[in-house]
Protein backbone atom coordinates (compact mmCIF):
# COMPACT_ATOMS: atom_id res chain seq x y z
CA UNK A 1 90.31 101.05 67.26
CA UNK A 2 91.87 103.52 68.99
CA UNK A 3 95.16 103.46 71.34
CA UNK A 4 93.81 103.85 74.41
CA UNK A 5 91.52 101.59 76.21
CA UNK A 6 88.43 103.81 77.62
CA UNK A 7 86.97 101.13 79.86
CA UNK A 8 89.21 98.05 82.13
CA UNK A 9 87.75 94.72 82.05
CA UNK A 10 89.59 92.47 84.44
CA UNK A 11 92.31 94.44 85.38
CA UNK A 12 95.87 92.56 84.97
CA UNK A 13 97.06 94.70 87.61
CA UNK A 14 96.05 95.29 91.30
CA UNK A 15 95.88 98.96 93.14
CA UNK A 16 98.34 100.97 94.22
CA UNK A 17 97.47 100.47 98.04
CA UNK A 18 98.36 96.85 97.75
CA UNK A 19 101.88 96.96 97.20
CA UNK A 20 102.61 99.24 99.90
CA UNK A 21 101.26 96.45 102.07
CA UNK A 22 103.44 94.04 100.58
CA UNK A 23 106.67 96.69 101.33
CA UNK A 24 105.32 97.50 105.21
CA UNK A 25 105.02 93.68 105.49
CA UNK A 26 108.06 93.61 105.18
CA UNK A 27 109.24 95.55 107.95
CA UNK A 28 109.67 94.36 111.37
CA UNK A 29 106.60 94.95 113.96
CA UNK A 30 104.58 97.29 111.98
CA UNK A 31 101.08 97.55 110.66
CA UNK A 32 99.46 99.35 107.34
CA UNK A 33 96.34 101.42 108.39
CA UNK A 34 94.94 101.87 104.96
CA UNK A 35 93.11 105.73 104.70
CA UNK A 36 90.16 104.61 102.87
CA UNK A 37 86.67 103.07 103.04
CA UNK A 38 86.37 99.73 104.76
CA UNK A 39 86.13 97.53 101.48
CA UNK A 40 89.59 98.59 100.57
CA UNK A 41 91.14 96.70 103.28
CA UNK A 42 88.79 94.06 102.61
CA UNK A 43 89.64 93.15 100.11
CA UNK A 44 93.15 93.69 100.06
CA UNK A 45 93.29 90.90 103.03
CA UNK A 46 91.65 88.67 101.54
CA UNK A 47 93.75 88.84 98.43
CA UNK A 48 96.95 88.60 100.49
CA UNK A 49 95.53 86.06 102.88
CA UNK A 50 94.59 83.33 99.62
CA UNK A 51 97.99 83.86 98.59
CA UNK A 52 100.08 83.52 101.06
CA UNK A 53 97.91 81.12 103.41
CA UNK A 54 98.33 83.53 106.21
CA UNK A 55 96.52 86.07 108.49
CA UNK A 56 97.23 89.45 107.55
CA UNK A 57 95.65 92.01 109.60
CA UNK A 58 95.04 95.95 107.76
CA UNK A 59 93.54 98.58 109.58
CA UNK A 60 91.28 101.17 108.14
CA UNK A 61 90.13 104.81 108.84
CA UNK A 62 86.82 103.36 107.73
CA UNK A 63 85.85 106.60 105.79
CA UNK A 64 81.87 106.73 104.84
CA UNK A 65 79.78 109.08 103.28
CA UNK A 66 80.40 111.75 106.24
CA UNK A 67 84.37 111.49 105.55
CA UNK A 68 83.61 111.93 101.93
CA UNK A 69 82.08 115.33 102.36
CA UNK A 70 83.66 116.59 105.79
CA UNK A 71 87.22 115.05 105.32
CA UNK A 72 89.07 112.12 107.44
CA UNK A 73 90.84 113.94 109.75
CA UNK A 74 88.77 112.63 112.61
CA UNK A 75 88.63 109.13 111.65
CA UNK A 76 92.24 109.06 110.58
CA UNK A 77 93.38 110.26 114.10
CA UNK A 78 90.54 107.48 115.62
CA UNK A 79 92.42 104.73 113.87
CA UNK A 80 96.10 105.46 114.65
CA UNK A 81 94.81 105.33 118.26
CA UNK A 82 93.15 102.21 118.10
CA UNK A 83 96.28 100.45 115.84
CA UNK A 84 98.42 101.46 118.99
CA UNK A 85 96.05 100.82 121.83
CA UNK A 86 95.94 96.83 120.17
CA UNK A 87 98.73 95.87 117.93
CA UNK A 88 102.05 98.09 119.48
CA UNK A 89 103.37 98.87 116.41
CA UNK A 90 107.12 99.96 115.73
CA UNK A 91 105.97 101.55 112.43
CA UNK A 92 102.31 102.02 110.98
CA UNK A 93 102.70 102.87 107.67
CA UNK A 94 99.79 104.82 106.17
CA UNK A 95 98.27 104.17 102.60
CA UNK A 96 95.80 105.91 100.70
CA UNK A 97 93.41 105.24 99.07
CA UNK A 98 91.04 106.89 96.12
CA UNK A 99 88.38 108.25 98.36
CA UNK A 100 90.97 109.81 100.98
CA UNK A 101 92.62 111.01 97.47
CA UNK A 102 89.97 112.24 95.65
CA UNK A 103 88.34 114.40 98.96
CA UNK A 104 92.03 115.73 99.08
CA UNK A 105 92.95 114.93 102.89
CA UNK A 106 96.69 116.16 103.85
CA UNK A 107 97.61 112.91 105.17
CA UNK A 108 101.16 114.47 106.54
CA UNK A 109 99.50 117.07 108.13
CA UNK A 110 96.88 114.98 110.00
CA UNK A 111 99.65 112.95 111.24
CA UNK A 112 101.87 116.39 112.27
CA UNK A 113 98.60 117.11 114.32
CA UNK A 114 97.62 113.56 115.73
CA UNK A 115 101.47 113.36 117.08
CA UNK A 116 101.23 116.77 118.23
CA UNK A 117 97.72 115.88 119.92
CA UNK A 118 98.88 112.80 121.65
CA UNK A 119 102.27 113.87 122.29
CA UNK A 120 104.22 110.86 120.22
CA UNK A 121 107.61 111.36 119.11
CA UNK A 122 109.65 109.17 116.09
CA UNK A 123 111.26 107.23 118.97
CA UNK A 124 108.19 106.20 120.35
CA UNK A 125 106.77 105.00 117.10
CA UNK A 126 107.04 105.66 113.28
CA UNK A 127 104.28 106.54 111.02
CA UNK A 128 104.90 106.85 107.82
CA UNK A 129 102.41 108.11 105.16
CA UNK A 130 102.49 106.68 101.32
CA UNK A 131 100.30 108.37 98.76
CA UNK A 132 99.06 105.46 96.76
CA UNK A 133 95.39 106.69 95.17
CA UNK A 134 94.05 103.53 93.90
CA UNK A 135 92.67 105.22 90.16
CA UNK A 136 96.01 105.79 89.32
CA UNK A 137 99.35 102.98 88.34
CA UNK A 138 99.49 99.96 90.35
CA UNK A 139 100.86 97.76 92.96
CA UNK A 140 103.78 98.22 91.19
CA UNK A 141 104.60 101.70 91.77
CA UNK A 142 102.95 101.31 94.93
CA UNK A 143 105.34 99.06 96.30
CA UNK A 144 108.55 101.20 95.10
CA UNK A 145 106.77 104.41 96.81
CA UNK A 146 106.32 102.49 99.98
CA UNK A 147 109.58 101.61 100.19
CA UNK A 148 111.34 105.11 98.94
CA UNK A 149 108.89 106.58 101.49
CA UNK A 150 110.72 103.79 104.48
CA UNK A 151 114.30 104.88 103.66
CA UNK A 152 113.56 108.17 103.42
CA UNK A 153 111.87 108.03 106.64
CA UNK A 154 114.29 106.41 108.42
CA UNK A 155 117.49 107.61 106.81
CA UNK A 156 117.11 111.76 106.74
CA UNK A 157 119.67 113.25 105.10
CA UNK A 158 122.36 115.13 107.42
CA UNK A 159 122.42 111.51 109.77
CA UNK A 160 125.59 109.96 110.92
CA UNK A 161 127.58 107.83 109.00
CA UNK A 162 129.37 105.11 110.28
CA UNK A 163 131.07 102.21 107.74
CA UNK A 164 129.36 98.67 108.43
CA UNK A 165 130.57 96.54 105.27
CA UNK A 166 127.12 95.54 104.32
CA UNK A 167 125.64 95.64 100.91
CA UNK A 168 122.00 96.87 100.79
CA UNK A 169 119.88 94.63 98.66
CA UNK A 170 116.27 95.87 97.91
CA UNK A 171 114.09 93.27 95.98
CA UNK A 172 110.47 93.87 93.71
CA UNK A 173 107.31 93.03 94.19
CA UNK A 174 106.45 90.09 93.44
CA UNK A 175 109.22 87.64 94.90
CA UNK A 176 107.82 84.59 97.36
CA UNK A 177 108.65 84.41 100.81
CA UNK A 178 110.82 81.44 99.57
CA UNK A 179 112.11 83.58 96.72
CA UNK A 180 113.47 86.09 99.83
CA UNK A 181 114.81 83.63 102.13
CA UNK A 182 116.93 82.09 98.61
CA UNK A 183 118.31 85.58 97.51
CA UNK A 184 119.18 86.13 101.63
CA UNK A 185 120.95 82.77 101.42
CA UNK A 186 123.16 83.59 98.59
CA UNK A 187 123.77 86.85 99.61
CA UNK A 188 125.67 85.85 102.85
CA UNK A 189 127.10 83.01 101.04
CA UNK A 190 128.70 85.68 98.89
CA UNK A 191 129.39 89.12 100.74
CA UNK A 192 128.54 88.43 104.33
CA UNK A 193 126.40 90.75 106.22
CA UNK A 194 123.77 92.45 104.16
CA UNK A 195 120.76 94.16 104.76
CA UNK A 196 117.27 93.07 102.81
CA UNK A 197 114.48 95.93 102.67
CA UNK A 198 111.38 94.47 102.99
CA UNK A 199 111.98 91.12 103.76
CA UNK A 200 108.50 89.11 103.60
CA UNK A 201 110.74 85.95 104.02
CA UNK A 202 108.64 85.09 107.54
CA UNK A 203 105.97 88.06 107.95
CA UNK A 204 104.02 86.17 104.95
CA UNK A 205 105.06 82.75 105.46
CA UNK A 206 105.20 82.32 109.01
CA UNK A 207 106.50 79.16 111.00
CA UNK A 208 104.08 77.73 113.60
CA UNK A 209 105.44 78.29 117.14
CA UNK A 210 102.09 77.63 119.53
CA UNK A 211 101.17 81.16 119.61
CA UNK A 212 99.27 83.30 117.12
CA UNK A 213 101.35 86.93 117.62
CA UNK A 214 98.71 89.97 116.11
CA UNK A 215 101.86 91.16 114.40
CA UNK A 216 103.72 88.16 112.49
CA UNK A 217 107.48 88.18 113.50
CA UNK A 218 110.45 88.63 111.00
CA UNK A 219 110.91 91.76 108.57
CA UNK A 220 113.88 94.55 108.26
CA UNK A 221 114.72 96.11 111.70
CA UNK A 222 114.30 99.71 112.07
CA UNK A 223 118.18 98.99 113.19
CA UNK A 224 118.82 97.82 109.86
CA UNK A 225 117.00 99.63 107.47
CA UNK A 226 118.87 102.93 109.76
CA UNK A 227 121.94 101.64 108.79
CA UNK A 228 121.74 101.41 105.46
CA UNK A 229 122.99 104.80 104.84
CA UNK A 230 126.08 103.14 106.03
CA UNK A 231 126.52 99.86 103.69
CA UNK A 232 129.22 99.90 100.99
CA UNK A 233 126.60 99.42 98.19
CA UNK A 234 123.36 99.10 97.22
CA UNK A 235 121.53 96.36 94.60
CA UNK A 236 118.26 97.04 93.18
CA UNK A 237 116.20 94.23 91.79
CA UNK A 238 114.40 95.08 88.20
CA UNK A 239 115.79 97.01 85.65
CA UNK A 240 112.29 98.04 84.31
CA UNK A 241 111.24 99.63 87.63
CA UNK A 242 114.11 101.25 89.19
CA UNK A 243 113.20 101.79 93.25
CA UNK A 244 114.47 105.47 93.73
CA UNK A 245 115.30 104.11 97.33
CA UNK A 246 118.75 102.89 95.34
CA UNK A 247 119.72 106.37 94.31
CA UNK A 248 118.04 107.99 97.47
CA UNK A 249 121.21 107.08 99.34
CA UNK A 250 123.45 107.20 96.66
CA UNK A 251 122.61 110.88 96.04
CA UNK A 252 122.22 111.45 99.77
CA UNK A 253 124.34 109.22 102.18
CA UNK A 254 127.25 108.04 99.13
CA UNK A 255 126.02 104.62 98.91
CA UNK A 256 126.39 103.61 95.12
CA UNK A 257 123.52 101.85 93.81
CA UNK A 258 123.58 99.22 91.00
CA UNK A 259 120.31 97.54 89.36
CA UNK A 260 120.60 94.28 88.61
CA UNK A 261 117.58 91.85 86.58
CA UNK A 262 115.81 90.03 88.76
CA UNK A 263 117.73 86.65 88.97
CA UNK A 264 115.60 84.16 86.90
CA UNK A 265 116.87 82.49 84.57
CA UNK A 266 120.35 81.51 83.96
CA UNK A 267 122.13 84.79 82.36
CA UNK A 268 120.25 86.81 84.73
CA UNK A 269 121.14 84.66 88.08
CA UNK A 270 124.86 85.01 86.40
CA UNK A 271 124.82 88.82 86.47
CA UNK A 272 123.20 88.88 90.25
CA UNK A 273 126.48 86.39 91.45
CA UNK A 274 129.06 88.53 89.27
CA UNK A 275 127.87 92.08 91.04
CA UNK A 276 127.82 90.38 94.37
CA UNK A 277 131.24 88.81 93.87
CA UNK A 278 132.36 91.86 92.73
CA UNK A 279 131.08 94.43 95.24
CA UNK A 280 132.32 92.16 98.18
CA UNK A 281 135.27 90.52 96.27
CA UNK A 282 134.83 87.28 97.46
CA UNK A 283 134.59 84.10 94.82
CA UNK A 284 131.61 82.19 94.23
CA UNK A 285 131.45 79.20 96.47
CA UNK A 286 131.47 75.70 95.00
CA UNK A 287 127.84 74.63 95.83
CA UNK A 288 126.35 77.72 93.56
CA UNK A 289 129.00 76.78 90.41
CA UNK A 290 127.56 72.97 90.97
CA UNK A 291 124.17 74.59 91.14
CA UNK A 292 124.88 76.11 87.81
CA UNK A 293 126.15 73.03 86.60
CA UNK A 294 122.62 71.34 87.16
CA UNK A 295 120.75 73.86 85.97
CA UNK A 296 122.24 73.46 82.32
CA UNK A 297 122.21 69.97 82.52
CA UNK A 298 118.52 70.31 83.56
CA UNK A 299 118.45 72.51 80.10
CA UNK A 300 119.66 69.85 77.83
CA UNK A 301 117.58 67.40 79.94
CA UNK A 302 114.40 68.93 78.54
CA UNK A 303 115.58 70.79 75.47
CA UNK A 304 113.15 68.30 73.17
CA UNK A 305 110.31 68.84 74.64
CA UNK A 306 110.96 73.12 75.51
CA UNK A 307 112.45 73.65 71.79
CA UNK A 308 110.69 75.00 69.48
CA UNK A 309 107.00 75.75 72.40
CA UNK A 310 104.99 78.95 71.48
CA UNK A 311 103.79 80.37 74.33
CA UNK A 312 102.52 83.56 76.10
CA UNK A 313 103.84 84.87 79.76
CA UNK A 314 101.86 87.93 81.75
CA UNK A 315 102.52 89.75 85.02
CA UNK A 316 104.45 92.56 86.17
CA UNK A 317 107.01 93.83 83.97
CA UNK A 318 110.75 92.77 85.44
CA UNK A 319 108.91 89.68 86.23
CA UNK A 320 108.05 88.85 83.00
CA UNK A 321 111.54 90.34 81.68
CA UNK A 322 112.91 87.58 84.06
CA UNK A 323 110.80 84.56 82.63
CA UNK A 324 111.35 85.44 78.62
CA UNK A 325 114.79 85.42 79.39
CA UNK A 326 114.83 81.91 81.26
CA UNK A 327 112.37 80.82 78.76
CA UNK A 328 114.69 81.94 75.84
CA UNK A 329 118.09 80.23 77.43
CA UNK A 330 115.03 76.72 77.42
CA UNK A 331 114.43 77.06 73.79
CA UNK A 332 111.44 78.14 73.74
CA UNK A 333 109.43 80.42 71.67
CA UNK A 334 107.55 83.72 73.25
CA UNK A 335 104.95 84.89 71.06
CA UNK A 336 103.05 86.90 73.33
CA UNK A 337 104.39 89.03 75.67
CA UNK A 338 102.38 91.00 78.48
CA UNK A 339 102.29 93.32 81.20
CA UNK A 340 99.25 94.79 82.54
CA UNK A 341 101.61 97.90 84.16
CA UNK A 342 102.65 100.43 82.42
CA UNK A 343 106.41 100.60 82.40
CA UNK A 344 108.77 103.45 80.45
CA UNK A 345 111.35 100.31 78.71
CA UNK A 346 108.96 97.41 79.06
CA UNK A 347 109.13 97.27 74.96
CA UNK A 348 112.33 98.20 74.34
CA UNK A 349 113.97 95.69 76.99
CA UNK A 350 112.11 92.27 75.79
CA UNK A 351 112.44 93.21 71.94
CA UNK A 352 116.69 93.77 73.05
CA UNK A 353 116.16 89.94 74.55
CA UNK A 354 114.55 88.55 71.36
CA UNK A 355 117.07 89.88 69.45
CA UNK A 356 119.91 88.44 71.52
CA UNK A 357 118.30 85.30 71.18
CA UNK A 358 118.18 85.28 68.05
CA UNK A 359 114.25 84.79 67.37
CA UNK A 360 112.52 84.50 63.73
CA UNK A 361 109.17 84.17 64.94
CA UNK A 362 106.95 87.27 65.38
CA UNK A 363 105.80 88.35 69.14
CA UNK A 364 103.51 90.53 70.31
CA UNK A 365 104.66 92.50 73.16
CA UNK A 366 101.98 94.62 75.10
CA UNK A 367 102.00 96.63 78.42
CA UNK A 368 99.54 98.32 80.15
CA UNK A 369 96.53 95.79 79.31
CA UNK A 370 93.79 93.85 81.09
CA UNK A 371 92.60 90.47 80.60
CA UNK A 372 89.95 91.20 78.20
CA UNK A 373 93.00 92.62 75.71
CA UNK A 374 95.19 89.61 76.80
CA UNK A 375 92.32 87.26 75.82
CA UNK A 376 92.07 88.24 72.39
CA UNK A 377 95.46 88.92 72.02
CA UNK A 378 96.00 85.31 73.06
CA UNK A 379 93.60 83.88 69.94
CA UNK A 380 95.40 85.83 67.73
CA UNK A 381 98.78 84.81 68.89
CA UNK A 382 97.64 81.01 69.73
CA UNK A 383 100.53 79.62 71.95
CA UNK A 384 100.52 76.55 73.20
CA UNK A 385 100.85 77.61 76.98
CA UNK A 386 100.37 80.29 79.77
CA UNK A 387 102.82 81.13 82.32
CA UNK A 388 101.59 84.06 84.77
CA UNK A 389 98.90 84.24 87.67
CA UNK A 390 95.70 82.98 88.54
CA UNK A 391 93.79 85.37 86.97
CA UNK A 392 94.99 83.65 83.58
CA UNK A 393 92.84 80.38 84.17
CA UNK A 394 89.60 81.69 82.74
CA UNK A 395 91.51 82.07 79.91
CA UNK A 396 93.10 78.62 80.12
CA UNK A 397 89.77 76.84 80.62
CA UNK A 398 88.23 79.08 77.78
CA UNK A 399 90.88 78.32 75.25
CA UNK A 400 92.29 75.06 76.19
CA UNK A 401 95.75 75.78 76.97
CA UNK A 402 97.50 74.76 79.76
CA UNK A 403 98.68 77.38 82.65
CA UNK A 404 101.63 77.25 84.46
CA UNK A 405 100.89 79.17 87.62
CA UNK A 406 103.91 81.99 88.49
CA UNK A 407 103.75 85.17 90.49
CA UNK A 408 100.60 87.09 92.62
CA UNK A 409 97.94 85.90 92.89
CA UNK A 410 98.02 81.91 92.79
CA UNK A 411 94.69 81.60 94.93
CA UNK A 412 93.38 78.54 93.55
CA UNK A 413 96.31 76.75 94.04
CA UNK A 414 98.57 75.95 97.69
CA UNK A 415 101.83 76.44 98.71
CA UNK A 416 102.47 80.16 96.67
CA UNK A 417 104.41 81.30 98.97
CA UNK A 418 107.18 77.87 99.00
CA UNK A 419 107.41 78.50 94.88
CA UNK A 420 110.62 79.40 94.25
CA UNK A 421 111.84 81.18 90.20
CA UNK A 422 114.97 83.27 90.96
CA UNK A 423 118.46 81.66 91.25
CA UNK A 424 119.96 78.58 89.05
CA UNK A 425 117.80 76.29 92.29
CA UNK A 426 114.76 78.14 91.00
CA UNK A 427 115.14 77.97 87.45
CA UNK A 428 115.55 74.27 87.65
CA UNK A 429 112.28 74.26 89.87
CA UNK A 430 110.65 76.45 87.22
CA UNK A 431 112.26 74.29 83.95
CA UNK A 432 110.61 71.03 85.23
CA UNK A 433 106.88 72.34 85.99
CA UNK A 434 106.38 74.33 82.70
CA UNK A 435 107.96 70.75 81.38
CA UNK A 436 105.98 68.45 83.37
CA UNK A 437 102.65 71.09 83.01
CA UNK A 438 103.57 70.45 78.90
CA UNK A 439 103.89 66.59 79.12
CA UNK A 440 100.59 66.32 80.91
CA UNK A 441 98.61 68.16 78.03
CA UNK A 442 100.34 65.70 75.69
CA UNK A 443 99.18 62.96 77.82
CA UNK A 444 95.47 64.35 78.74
CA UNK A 445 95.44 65.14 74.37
CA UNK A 446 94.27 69.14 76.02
CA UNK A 447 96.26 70.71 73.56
CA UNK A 448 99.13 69.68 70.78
CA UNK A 449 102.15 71.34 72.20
CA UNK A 450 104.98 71.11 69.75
CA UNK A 451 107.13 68.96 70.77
CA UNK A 452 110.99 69.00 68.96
CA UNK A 453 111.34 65.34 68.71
CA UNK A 454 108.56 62.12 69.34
CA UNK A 455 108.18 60.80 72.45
């Protein structure tokens, strides 16, 4: 067997395109016009839509055959007319695709011209082109481009600075609307004003009012993300996949940047509270040290039945760096470790938390992978349960092993978007279902979990 995969069978990844939806979601009034053929935004609505249990509206340049071989100038410039004409957008961010990729459009250019042609300026509306060709990395780095590609846009270097005494946070993929509106929460509990780039917190999980807007309220103001050349810091979420937005206005407007885990799990929520305390030097309140206090009582609670668990956790990569180390702190015992992206430090940063911890069990740690891998990897490995997306269940069903259900996509399941994983609330949240999902195969005899002491 070689090292390299030549063929992907059930990719444990999605395309680049997709997370530069989820980062222009996050904005405030805008819309993603997706350079491609129709079946890209397709299907990327649908994906988003089963998730999140809301409409989410993509437009397309609708390339065909003719685009293939002429180019998509014309049908570019056709849909940024239409997307104003009918939705009004603040910002339309544009998103390739493989096809506009592979014919070799110059997306920039098109959009000099159709400006030119219709005589828009910036301060009539922003459009802001991503290059995100699907046959290449994944939503991953397609969500950090999209959101470099926001600041950049909206911050040029040589602008006006003006102190505000905010602290810039800027999250990963892969964090719930509920997820957002927690880290917002402790944010101002801690330093005050802040400012969140993108913030899906209402755009994907939106509150029923009576009306049905065609462009879901909430997201970062054009206002806001402007002014983050001005904040005394910056915080990026995910050590594995640093968002060059962090040290685009360090290097450029003096902003320093830190990177910080994502907050899941106890030692990781701690680091995230310490950074914020520090920057703004203001103490933790009460309510998040009694918080804390719960969430290691909820560890002894349940240390019999976590000690001691093999099991196997997939996703994106500081996702997945974020659950081994909550699932460490529980006691239990990662034997197979996977991320289906890529990611320079992936290996190197869970073998540094098994060693922490203290492990003498062997785990197999593998990045870049698909399903089909992750299947056999998983009857080699045997754990005794699976913590990562939907796309895991086949697997479940085939092998008998109970799934806990954790990051995008959950579309066989409700209420995605109200999970909540990262501070000590979510932690708890997350402690009792991989418990309760473990008790229930005892009970239902699905599979023997080890279990420290009898029940």
């Amino acid at each position: 067997m070689t090292d390299r995969n030549f063929v992907t069978v059930n990719p444990c990844v999605m395309c680049q395109p997709m997370g530069s939806v989820l980062a222009f979601k996050g904005v405030e009034n805008s819309m993603v016009l997706m350079h491609g053929s129709q079946g890209c935004s397709t299907y990327m609505r649908l994906h988003l839509a089963h998730h999140f249990r809301e409409p989410v509206d993509i437009a397309s340049s609708s390339l065909s055959e003719r685009g293939a071989v002429y180019g998509g100038s014309e049908n570019l410039k056709k849909g940024l007319h239409n997307v104003i004409d009918r939705y009004h957008p603040s910002v339309i961010g544009v998103a390739t695709t493989c096809m506009a990729e592979t014919i070799g459009d110059d997306v920039p250019n098109i959009i000099k011209e159709f400006k030119e042609e219709a005589g828009i300026g910036d301060s009539d509306i922003l459009i802001i082109p991503v290059s995100t060709p699907s046959f290449n990395e994944s939503h991953v780095s397609g969500y950090i481009k999209a959101v470099d590609a926001i600041v950049r846009h909206i911050t040029p270097q040589g602008a006006e600075k003006t102190p505000n005494g905010k602290v810039n946070i800027i999250p990963t993929e892969n964090l719930s609307p509920a997820d957002i509106r927690e880290i917002k929460q402790i944010t101002s509990d801690i330093s005050g004003p802040y400012i969140l780039l993108p913030d899906i917190s209402d755009t994907f999980d939106a509150p029923m009012r009576g009306d049905l807007p065609k462009i879901a309220h909430g997201g970062t103001s054009i206002t806001d993300i402007a002014d983050m050349k001005n904040s005394n810091a910056s915080i990026g979420m995910g050590l594995i996949n640093h968002n060059p937005a962090v040290e685009y206005l360090s290097e450029i407007h003096g902003v320093p940047g830190l990177h910080v885990p994502l907050p899941i799990g106890l030692e990781n929520t701690d680091t995230f509270f310490e950074t914020l305390s520090r920057i703004s030097e203001c103490q933790i309140p009460e309510k998040y040290l009694n918080e804390r206090g719960r969430l290691l009582d909820t560890m002894v609670d349940v240390h019999k039945y976590l000690y001691g668990v093999r099991l196997a956790v997939y996703g994106d990569p500081d996702k997945v760096a974020g659950l081994v180390s909550l699932l460490l702190e529980s006691g239990m015992h990662p034997v197979l470790v996977v991320s289906g992206s890529r990611s320079q430090g992936f290996r190197e940063d869970i073998k540094a938390r098994l060693k922490d911890a203290g492990s003498d069990w062997d785990t197999t740690i593998l990045d870049g992978v698909d399903f089909d891998t992750f299947n056999d990897a998983v009857r080699d490995t045997g754990p005794d349960i699976l913590i990562g997306d939907s796309n895991g269940k086949y697997i479940s069903k085939a092998e008998s092993i109970p799934l806990v259900r954790v990051g995008l996509p959950i579309h066989d399941r409700v209420g995605a978007q109200r999970l909540l994983m990262v501070g000590y609330r979510g932690a708890m949240e997350l402690i009792d279902r991989i418990t309760n999902t473990i008790l229930e195969a005892q009970e239902d005899n699905k599979k023997a979990v080890q279990i420290y002491s009898a029940l």
